[in-house]
N, C-alpha and C. Protein backbone atom coordinates (compact mmCIF):
# COMPACT_ATOMS: atom_id res chain seq x y z
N UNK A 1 108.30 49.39 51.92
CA UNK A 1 107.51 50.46 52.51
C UNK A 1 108.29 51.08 53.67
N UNK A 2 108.26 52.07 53.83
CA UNK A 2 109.22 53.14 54.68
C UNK A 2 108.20 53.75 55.64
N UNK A 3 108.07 53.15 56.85
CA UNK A 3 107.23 53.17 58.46
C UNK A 3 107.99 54.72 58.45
N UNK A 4 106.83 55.24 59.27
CA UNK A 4 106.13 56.53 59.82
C UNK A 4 106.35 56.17 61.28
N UNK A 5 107.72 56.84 61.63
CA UNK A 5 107.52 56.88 63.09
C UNK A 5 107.50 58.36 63.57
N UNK A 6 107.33 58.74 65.22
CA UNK A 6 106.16 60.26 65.44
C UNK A 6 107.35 60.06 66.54
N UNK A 7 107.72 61.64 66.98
CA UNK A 7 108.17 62.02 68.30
C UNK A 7 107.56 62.57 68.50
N UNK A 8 107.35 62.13 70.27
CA UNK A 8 106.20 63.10 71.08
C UNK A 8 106.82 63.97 71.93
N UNK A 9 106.76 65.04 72.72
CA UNK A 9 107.63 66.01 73.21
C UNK A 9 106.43 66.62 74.95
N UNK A 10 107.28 66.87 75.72
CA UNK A 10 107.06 67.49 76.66
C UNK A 10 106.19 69.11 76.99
N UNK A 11 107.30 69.23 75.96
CA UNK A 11 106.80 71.01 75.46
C UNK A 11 106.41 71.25 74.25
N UNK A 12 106.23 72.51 74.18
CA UNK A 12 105.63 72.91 72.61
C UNK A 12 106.99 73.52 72.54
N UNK A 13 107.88 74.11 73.06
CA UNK A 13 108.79 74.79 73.20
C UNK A 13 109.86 73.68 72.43
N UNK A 14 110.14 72.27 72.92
CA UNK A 14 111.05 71.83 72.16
C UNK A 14 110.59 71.03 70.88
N UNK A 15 109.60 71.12 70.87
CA UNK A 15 108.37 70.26 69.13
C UNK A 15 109.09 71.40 68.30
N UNK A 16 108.70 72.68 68.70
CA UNK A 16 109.20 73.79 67.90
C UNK A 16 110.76 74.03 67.19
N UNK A 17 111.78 73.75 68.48
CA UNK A 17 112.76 73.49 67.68
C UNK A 17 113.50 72.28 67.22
N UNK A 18 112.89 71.47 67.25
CA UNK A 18 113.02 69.99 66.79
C UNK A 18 112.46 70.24 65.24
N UNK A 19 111.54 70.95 65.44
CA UNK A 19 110.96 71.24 63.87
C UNK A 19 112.04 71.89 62.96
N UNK A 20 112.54 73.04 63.65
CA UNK A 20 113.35 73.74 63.33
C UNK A 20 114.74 73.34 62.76
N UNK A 21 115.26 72.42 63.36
CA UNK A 21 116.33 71.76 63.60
C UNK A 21 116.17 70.84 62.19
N UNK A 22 115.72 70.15 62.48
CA UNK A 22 115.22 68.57 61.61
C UNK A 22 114.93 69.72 60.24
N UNK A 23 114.01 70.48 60.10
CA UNK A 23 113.39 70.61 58.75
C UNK A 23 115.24 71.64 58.04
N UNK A 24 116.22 72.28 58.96
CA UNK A 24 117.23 72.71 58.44
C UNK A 24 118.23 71.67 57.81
N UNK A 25 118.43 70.41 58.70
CA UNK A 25 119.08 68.99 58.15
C UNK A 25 118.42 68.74 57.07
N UNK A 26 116.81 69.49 56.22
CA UNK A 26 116.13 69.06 55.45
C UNK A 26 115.69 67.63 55.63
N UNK A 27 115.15 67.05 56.36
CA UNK A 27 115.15 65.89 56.72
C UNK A 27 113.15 65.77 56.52
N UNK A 28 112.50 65.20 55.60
CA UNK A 28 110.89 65.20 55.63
C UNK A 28 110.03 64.77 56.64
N UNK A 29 109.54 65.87 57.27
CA UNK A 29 108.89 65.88 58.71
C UNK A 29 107.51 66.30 58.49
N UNK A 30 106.53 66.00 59.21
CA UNK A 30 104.49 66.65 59.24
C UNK A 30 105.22 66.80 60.62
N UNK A 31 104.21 68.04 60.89
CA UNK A 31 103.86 68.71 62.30
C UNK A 31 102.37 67.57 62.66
N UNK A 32 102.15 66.99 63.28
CA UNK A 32 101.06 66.84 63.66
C UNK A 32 100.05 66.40 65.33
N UNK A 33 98.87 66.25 65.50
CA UNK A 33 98.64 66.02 66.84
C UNK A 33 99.32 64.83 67.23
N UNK A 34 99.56 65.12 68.72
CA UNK A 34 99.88 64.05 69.50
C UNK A 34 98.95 63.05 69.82
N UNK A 35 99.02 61.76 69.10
CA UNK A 35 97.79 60.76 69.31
C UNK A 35 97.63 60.35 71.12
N UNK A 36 96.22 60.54 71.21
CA UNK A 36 95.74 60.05 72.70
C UNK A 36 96.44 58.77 73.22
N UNK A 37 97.06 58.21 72.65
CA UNK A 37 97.35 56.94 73.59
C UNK A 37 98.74 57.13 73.83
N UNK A 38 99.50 58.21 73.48
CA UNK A 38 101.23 58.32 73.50
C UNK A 38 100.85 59.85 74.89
N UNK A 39 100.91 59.54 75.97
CA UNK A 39 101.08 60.59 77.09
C UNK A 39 102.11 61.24 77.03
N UNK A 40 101.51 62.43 76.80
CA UNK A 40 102.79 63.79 76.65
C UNK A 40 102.10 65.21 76.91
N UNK A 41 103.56 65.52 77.47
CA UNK A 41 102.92 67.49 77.72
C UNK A 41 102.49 68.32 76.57
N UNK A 42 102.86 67.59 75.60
CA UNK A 42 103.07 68.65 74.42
C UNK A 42 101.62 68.02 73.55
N UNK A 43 100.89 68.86 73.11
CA UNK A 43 99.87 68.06 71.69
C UNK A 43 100.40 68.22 70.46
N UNK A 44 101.75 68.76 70.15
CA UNK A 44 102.04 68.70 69.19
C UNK A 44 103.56 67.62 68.66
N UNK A 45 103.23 66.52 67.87
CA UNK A 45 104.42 65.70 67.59
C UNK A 45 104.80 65.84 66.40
N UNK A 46 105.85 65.45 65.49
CA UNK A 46 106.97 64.87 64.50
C UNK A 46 106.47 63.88 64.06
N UNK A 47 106.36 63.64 62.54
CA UNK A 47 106.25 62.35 62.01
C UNK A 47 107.44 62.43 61.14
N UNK A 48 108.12 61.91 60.94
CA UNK A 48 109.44 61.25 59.58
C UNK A 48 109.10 59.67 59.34
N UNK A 49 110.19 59.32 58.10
CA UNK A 49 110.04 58.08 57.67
C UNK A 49 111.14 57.37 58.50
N UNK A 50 111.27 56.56 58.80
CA UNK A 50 112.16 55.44 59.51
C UNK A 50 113.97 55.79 59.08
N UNK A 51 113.36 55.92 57.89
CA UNK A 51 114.97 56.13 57.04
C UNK A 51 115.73 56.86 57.56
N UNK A 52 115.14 57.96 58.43
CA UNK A 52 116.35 59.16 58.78
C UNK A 52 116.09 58.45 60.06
N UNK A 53 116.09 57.62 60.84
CA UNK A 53 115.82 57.41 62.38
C UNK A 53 117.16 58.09 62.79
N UNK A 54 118.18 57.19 62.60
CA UNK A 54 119.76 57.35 62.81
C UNK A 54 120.04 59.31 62.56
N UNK A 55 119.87 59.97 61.76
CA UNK A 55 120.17 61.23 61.42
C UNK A 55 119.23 61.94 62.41
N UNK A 56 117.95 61.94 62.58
CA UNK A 56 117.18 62.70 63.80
C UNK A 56 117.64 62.19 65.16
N UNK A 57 117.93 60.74 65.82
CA UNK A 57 118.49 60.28 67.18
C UNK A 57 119.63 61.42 66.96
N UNK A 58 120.22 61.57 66.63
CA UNK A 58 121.70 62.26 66.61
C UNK A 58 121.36 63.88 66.36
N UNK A 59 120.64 64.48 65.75
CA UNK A 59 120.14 65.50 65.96
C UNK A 59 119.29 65.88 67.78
N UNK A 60 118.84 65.18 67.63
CA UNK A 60 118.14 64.87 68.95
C UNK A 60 119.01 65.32 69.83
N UNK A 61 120.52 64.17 70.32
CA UNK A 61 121.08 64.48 70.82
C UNK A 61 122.06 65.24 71.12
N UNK A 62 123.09 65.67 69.85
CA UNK A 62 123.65 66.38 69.56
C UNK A 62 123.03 67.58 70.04
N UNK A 63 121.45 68.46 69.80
CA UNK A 63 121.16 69.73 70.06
C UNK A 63 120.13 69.30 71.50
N UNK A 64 120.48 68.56 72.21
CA UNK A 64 119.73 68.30 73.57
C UNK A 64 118.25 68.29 73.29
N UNK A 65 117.39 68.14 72.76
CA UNK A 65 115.99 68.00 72.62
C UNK A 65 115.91 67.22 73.25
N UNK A 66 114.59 67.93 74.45
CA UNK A 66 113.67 67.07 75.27
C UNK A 66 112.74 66.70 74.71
N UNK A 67 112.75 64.99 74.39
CA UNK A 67 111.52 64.29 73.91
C UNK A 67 110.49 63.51 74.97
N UNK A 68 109.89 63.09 74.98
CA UNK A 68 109.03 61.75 75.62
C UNK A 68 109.51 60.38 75.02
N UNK A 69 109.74 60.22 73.70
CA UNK A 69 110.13 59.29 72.72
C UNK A 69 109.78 59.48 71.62
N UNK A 70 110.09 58.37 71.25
CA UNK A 70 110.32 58.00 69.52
C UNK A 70 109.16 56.68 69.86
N UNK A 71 108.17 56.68 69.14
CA UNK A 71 106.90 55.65 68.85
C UNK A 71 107.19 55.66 67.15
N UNK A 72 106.48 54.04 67.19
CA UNK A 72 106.72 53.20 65.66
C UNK A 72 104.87 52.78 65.94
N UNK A 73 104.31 53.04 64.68
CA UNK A 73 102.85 52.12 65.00
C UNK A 73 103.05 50.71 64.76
N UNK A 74 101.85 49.89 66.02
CA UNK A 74 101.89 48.77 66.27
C UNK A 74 100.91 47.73 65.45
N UNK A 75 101.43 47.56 64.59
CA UNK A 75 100.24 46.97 63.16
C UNK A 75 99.32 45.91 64.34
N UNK A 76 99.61 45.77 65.38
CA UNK A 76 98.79 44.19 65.80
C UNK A 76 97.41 45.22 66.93
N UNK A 77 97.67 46.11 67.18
CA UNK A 77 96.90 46.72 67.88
C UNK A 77 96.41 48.06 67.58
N UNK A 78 97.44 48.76 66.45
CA UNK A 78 96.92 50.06 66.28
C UNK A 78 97.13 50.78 66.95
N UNK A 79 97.65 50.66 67.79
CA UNK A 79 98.28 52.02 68.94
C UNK A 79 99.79 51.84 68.16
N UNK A 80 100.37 52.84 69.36
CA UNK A 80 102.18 52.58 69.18
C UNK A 80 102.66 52.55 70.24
N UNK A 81 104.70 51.81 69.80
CA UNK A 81 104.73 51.24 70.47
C UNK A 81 106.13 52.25 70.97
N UNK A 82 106.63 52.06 71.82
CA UNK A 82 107.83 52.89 72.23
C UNK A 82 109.22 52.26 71.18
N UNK A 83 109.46 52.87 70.43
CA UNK A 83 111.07 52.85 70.15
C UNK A 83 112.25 52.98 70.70
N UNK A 84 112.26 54.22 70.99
CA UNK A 84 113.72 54.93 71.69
C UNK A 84 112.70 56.25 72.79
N UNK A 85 114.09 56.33 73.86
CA UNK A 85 113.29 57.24 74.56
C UNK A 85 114.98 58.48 74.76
């Protein structure tokens, strides 16, 4: 099974081109809300499958995107948990 991890973002300004970015690498991304328990400026986050982690971190950095982090859900509690920041 291939985990659903979510970037949460500061702005709507960089969700937008993170979208942009990521969906041109063709890389399979949902736009969706920012869950209440991950604090961020932005209500809008990134979901991908785990598989591209390595190809989006490097997109990430490579085109400077300001994130909050990279969250993995936490099967023992149901929230999530911080990955990468």
């Amino acid at each position: 099974m291939n985990e659903e991890l979510l970037i949460a973002f500061d702005s709507t300004q960089q969700a937008l081109r993170a979208e942009m970015l990521l969906e041109y690498a063709e890389i399979e991304i949902d736009i969706c809300p920012t869950p209440k328990e991950i604090t961020a400026g932005c209500a809008m986050s990134i979901q991908f499958f785990r598989s591209a982690l390595i190809e989006v971190e490097k997109i990430v950095d490579e085109q400077k995107i300001e994130i909050r982090g990279i969250y993995g859900k936490n099967e023992q509690t149901g929230g999530y948990r911080l990955i990468t920041e």
